[in-house]
Protein backbone atom coordinates (compact mmCIF):
# COMPACT_ATOMS: atom_id res chain seq x y z
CA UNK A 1 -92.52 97.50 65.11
CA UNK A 2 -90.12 98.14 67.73
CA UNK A 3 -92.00 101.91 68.71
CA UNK A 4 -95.03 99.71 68.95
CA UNK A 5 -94.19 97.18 71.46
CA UNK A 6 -92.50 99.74 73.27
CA UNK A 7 -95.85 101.79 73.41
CA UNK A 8 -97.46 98.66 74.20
CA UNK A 9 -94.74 97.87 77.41
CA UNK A 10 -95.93 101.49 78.80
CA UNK A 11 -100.01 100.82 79.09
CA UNK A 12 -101.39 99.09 81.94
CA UNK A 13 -103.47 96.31 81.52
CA UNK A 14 -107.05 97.63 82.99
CA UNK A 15 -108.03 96.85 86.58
CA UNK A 16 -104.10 97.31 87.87
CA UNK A 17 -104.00 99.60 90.68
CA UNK A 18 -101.58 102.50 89.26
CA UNK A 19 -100.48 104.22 92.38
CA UNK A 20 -99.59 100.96 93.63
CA UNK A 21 -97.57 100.66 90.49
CA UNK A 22 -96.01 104.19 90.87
CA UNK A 23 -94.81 102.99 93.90
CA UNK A 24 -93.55 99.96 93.06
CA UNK A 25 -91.29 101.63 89.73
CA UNK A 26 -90.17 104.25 92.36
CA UNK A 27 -88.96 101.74 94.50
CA UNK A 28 -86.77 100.13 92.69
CA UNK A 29 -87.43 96.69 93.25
CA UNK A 30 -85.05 94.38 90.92
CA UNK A 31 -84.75 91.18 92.95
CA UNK A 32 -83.71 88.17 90.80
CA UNK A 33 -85.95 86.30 89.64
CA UNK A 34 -88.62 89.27 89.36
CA UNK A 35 -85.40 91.51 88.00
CA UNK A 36 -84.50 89.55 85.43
CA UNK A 37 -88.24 88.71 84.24
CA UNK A 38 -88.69 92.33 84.45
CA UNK A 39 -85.53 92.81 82.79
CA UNK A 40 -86.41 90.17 79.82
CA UNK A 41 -89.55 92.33 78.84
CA UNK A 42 -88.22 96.03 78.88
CA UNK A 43 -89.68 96.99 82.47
CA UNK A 44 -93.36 95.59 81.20
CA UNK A 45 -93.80 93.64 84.17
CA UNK A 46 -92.61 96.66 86.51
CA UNK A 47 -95.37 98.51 85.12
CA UNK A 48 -98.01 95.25 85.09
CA UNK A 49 -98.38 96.75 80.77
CA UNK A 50 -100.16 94.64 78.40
CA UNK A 51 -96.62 93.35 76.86
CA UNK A 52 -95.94 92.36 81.03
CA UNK A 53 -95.22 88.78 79.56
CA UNK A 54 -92.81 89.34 77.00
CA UNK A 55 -91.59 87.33 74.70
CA UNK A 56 -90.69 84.55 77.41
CA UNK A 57 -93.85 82.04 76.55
CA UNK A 58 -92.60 82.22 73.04
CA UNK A 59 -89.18 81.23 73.76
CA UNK A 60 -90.06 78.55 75.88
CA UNK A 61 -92.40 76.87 73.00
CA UNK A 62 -90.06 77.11 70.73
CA UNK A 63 -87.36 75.31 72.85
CA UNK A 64 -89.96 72.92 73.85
CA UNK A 65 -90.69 71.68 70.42
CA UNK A 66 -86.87 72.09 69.87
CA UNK A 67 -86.04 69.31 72.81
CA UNK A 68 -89.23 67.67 71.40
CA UNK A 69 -88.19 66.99 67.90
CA UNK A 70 -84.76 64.66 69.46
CA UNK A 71 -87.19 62.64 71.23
CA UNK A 72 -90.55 62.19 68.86
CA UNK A 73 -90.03 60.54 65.46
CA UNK A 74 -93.09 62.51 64.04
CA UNK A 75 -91.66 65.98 65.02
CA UNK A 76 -88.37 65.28 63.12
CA UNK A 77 -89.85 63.85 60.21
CA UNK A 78 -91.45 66.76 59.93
CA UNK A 79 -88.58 69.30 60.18
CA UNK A 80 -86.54 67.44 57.46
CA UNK A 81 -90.04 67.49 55.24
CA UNK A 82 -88.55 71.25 54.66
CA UNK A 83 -90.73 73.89 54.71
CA UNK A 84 -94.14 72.63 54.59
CA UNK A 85 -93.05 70.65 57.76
CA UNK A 86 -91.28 73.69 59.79
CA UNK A 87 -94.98 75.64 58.69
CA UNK A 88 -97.03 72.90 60.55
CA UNK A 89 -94.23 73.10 63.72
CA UNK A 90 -94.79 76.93 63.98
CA UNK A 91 -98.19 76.20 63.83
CA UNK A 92 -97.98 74.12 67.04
CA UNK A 93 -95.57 76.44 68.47
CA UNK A 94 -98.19 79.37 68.72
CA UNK A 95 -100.70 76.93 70.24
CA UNK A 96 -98.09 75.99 72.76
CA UNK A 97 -97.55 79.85 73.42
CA UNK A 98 -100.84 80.74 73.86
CA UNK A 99 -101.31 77.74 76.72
CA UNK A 100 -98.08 78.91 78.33
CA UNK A 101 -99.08 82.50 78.12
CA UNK A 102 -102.80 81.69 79.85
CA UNK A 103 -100.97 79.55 82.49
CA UNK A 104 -97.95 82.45 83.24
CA UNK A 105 -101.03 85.23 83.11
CA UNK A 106 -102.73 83.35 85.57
CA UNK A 107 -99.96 82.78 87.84
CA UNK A 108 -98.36 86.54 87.78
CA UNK A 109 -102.34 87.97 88.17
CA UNK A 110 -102.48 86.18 91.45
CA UNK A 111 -98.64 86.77 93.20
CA UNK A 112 -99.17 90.59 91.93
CA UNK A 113 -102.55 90.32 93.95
CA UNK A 114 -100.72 88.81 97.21
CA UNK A 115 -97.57 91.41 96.37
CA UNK A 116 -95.27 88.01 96.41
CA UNK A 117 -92.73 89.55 93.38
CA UNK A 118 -93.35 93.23 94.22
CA UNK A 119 -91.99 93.47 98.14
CA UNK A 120 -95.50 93.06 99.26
CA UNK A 121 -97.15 96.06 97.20
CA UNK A 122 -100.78 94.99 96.43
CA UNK A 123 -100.78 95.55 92.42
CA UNK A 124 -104.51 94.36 92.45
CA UNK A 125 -106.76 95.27 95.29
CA UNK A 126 -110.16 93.72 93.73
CA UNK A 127 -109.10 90.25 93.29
CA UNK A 128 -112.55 89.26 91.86
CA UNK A 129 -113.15 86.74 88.83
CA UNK A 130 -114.25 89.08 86.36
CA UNK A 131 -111.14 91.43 86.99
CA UNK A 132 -109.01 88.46 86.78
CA UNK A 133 -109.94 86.92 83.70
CA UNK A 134 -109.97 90.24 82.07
CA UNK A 135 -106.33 90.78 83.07
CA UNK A 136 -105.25 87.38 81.94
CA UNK A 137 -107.01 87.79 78.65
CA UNK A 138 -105.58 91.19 78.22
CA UNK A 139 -102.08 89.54 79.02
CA UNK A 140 -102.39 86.67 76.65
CA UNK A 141 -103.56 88.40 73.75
CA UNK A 142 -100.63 91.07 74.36
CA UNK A 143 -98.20 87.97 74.27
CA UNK A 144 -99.80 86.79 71.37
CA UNK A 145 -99.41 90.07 69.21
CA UNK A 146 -96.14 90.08 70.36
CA UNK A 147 -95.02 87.12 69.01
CA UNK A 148 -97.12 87.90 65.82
CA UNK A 149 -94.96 91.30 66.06
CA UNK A 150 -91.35 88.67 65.87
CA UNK A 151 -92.64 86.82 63.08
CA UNK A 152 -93.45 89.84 60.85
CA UNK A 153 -90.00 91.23 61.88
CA UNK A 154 -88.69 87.51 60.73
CA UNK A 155 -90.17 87.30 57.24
CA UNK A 156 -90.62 91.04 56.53
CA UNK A 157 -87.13 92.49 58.22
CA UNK A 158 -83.54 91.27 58.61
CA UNK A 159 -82.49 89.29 61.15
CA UNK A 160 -84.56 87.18 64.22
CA UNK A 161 -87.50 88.65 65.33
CA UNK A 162 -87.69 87.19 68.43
CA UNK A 163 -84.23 87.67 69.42
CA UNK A 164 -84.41 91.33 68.14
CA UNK A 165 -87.34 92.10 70.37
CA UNK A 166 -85.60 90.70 73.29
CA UNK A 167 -82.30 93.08 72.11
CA UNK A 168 -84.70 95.77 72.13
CA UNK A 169 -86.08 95.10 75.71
CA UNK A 170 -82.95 94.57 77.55
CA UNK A 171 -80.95 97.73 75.64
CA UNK A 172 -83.82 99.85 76.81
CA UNK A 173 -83.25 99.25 80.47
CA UNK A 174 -79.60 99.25 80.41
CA UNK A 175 -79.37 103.19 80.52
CA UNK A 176 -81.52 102.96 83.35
CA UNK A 177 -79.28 100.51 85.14
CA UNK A 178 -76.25 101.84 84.75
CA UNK A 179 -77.71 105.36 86.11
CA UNK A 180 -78.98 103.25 89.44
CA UNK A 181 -75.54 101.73 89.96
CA UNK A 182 -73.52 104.97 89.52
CA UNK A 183 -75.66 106.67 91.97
CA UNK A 184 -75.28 104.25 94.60
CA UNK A 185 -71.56 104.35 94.41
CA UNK A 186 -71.27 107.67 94.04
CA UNK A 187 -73.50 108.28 97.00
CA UNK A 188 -71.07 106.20 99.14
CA UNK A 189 -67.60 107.55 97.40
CA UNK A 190 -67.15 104.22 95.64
CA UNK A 191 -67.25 106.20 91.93
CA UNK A 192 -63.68 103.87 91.43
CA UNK A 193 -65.95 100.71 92.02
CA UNK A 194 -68.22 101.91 89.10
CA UNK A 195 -65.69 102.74 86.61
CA UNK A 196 -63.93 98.86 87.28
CA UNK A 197 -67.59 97.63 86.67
CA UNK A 198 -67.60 99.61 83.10
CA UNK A 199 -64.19 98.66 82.29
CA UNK A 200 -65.69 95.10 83.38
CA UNK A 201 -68.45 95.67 80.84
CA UNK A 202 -66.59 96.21 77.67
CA UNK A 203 -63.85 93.60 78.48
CA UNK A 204 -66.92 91.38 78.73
CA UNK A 205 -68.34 92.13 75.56
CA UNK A 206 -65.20 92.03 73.02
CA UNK A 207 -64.40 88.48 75.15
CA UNK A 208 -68.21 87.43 74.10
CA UNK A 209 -66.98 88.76 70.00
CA UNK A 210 -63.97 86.97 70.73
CA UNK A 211 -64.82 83.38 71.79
CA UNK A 212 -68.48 84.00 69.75
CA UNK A 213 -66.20 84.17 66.33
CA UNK A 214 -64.10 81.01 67.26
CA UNK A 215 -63.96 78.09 65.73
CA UNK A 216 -62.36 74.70 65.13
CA UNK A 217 -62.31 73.52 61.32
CA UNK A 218 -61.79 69.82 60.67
CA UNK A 219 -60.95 68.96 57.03
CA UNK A 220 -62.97 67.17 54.85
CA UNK A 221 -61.09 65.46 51.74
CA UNK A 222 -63.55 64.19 48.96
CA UNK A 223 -62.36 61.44 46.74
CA UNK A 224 -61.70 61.51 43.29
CA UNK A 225 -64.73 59.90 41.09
CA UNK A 226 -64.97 58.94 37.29
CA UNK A 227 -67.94 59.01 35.42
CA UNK A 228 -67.43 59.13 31.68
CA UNK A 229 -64.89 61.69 30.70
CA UNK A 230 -65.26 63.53 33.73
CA UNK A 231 -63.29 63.69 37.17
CA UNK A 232 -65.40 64.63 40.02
CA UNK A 233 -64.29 65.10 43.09
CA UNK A 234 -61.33 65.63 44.81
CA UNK A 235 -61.96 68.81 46.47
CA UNK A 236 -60.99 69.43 50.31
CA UNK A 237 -63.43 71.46 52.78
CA UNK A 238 -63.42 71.26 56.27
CA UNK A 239 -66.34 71.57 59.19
CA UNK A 240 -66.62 74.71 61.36
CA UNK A 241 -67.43 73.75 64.75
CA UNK A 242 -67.88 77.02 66.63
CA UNK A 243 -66.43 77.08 70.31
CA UNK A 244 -70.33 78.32 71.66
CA UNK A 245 -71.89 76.35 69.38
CA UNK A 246 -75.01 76.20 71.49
CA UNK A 247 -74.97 80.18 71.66
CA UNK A 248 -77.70 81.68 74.63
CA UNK A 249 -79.65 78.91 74.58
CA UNK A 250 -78.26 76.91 77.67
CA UNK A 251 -78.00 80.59 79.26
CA UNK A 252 -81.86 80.62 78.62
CA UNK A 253 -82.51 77.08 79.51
CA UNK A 254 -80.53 77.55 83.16
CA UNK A 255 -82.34 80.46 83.89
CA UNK A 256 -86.00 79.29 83.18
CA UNK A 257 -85.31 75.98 85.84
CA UNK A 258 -83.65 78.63 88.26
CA UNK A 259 -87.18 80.49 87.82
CA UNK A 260 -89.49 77.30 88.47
CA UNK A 261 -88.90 76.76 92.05
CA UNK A 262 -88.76 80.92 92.99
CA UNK A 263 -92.57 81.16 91.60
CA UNK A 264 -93.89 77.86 93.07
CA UNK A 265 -92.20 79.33 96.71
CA UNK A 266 -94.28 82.29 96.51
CA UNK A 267 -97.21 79.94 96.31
CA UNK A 268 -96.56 77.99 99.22
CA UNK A 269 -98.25 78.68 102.36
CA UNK A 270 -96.25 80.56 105.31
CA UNK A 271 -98.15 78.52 108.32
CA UNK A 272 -96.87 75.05 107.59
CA UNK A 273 -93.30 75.14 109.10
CA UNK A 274 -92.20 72.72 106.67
CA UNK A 275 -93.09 74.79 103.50
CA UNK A 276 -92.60 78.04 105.58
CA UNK A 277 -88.89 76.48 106.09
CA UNK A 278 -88.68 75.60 101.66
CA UNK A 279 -90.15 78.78 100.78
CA UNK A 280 -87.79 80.87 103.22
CA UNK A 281 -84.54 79.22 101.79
CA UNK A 282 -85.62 79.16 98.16
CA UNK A 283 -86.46 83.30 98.90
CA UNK A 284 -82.59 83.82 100.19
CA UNK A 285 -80.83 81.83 97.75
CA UNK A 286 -82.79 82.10 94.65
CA UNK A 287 -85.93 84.89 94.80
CA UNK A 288 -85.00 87.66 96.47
CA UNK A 289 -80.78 88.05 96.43
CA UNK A 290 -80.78 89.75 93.56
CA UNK A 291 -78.48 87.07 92.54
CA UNK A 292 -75.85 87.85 94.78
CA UNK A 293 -75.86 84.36 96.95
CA UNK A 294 -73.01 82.53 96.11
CA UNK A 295 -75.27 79.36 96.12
CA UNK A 296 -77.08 81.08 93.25
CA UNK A 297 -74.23 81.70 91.49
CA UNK A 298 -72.08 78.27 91.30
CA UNK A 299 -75.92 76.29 90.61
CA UNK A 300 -76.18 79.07 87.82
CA UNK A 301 -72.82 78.66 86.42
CA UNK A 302 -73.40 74.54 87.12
CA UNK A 303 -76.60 74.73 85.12
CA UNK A 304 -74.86 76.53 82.47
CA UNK A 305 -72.13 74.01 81.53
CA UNK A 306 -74.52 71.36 82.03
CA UNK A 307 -76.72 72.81 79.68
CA UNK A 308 -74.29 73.67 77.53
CA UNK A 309 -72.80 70.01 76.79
CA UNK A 310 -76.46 68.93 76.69
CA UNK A 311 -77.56 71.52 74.04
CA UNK A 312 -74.48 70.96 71.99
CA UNK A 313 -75.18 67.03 71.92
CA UNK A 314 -78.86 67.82 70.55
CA UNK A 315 -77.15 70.30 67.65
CA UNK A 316 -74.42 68.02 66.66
CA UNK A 317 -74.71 64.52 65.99
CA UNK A 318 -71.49 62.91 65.44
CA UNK A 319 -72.58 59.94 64.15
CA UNK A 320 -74.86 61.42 61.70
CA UNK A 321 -72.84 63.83 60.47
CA UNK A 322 -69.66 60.45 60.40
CA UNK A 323 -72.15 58.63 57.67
CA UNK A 324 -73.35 61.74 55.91
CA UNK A 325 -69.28 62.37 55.03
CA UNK A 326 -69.02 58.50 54.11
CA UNK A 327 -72.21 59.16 51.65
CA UNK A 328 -70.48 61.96 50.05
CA UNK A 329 -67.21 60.13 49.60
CA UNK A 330 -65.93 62.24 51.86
CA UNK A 331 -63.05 61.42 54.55
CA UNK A 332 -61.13 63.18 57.06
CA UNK A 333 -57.51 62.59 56.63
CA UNK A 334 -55.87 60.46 58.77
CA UNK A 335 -59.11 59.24 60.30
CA UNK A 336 -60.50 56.01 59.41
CA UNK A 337 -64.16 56.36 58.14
CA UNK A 338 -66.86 54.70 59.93
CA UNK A 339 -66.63 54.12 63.82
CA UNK A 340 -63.19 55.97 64.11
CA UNK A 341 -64.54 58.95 62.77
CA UNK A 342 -67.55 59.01 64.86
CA UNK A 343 -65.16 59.27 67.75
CA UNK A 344 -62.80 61.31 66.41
CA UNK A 345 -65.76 64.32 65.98
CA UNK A 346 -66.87 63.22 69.26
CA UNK A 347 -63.56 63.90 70.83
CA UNK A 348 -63.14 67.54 69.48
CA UNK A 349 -66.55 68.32 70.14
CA UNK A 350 -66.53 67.40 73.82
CA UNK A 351 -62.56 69.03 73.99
CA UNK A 352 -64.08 72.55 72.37
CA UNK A 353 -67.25 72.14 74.20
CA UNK A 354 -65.59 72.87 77.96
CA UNK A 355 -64.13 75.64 77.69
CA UNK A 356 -67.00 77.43 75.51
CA UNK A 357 -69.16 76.20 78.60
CA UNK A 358 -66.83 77.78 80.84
CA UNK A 359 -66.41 80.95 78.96
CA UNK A 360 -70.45 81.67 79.07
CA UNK A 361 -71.29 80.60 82.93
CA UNK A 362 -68.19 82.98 83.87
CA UNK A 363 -69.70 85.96 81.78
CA UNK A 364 -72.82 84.96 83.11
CA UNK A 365 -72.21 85.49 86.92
CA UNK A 366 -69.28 87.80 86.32
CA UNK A 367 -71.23 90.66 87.25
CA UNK A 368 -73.60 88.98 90.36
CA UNK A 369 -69.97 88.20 91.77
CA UNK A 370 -68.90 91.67 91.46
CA UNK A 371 -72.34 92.70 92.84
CA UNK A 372 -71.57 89.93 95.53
CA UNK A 373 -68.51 91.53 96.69
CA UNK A 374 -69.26 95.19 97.04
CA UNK A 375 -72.76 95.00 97.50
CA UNK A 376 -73.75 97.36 94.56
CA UNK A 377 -77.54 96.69 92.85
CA UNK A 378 -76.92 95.88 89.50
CA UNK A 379 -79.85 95.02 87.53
CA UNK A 380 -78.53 93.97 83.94
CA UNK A 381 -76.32 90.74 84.63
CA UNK A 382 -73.91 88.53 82.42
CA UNK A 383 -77.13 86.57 80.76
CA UNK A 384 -78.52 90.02 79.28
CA UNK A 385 -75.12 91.06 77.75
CA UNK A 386 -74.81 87.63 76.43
CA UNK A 387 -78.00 87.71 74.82
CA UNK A 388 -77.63 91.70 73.48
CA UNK A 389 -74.04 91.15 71.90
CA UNK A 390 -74.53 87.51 70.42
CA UNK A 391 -77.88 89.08 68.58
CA UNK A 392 -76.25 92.37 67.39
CA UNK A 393 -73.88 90.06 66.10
CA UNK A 394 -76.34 87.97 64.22
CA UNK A 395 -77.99 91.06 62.73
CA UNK A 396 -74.33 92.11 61.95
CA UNK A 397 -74.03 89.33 59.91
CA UNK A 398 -77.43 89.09 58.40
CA UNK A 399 -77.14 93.03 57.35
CA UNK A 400 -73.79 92.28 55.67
CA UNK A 401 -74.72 89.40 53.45
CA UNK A 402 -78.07 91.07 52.60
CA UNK A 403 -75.58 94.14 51.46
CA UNK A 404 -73.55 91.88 49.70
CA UNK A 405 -76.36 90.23 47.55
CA UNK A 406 -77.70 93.68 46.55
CA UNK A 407 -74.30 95.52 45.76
CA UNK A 408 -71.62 92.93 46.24
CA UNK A 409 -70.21 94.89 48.37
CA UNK A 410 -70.47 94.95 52.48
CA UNK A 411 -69.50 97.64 55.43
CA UNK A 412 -65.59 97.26 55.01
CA UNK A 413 -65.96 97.72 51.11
């Protein structure tokens, strides 16, 4: 599956100007927002491919019926009806996806055609309405075999599909990356510069295995209850509540509002001096830095923590989770059942909750403040090595207990 969609990233969607796109991929564009989109589908956009999309409309579906389940009744009856309900919510979730992929097709087809993303290289010359619905069509259904691609990889493979795919687009650009920033420095004598940012690079990732393993375990004590002859009962547990319990997702989230306004600017026309005036600023601080406006990074890194407490909330429902331990006959010791404990899982939560949210908007902009300072191109960031370690972690974990059902025995044994 994953030779496949990397075929599919390297074809062209037809009526794409190629030289145009030769020069474009020698050029070496990667400025934010069009880096990181390019980045986010394995250099498909770069080359205007069928998979150009990625899996990006897919993600944002499924966190769209994700927010929309909290807020409509109907949506959350149906994800506690089990699996018949999570069928019909994957259901709407490809409809959603295909909408989202017509509308993003749509969008991309025409700034590619004005050169808005690309430093003003023309991708298509003939802007006619044939061409252009054939390269939206072409686009969409791409999008849409990809995400058939993740789900096969879900129910047939181990692991995410989704996230897997995304693991396999960003590690296949990193190589790539890391070239282009060593060959800047070294073309200016800064090699020193480059080896800080690889020391930089691993520090970042075993602090990401670090605070990802982390947790905070609140005991549970179950009472003691007689029926008949038997004691039942009595046992003590306790409640992991990981550090990043929201994982990527407010990463994701922060990113997709930072990319809003930077497409909508390069709609805007340039002789109205009002919008001339938006579209300019939202091109220096957000579009075109390359992230490396230090507006961009503290409303990234603002965004982040935001998201991060608001994610969190949506996961973890103190108060639900307070009456499902007084069902159970469960308690936590010292903690009055009821309202007290409500507050007292409140409390933690919010207490382990700020510095997880710290933690991921530092290793998020980490690297555009290091690209900030010495003014080095980098074109993987803090949100892709986020994203790459927390799912080779998940697969980690997913290949060991699949080993350990099979053999009863894991990597260590």
């Amino acid at each position: 599956m994953f030779a496949v969609y990397r075929l599919g990233a390297a074809v062209p969607v037809p009526g794409v100007d190629l030289l145009a796109v030769q020069r474009l991929t020698e050029s070496g564009s990667q400025a934010g927002i069009y880096g990181l989109l390019n980045l986010f589908s394995g250099g498909a956009l770069e080359t205007f491919s069928v998979f150009a999309l990625g899996i990006m409309p897919y993600i944002t579906a499924s966190i769209i019926l994700q927010l929309l389940t909290v807020v409509i009744p109907r949506l959350q009856k149906l994800q506690e009806e089990g699996e018949s309900g999570r069928k019909v919510i994957t259901q709407w979730t490809r409809y959603i996806t295909i909408v989202l992929a017509l509308l993003q097709s749509t969008a991309f087809t025409y700034l590619f055609s004005r050169g808005s993303l690309t430093g003003g290289i023309s991708l298509i010359p003939n802007y006619t309405p044939s061409r252009v619905g054939l390269i939206v069509l072409t686009m969409t259904a791409g999008t849409a075999f990809i995400m058939w691609i993740a789900e096969l990889i879900s129910q047939r493979g181990v692991g995410n599909g989704m996230s897997l795919i995304i693991f396999a687009s960003i590690v296949s650009q990193l190589p790539a990356q890391f070239g282009s920033a060593y060959q800047v420095t070294a073309g200016q004598g800064r090699v020193g510069q480059f080896t800080f940012l690889m020391v930089m690079f691993v520090l970042m990732i075993i602090g990401i295995i670090y605070v990802e393993q982390g947790q905070r375990r609140i005991p549970i004590q179950f009472a003691k209850r007689v029926r008949g002859r038997k004691v039942m009962g009595g046992q003590s547990t306790y409640i992991p509540l990981k550090v990043n319990s929201a994982g990527v997702i407010p990463v994701i989230f922060a990113t997709s509002i930072l990319f809003f306004p930077a497409l909508v600017a390069t709609s805007l026309p340039q002789d109205n001096n009002i919008t001339a005036a938006i579209r300019n600023w939202i091109d220096i601080n957000l579009a075109n830095s390359q992230g490396t406006t230090w507006f961009y990074i503290f409303f990234l890194g603002m965004l982040i923590i935001f998201f991060t407490y608001f994610y969190t909330t949506i996961q973890f429902d103190p108060v639900r989770q307070s009456d499902m331990i007084r069902r159970q006959g469960g308690f936590i010791p010292g903690v009055r059942p009821g309202i007290s404990t409500t507050n007292y899982l409140s409390h933690i939560v919010n207490r382990i909750t700020l510095p997880g949210s710290i933690f991921l908007a530092s290793v998020a902009v980490l690297p555009s403040i290091a690209s900030a300072i010495w003014d080095i191109p980098l074109g993987f960031s803090g949100i892709s090595i986020l994203i790459t370690v927390g799912v080779a972690l998940e697969t980690m974990k997913q290949i060991e207990s699949q080993l350990s059902m099979r053999n009863y025995e894991g990597f260590i044994d």
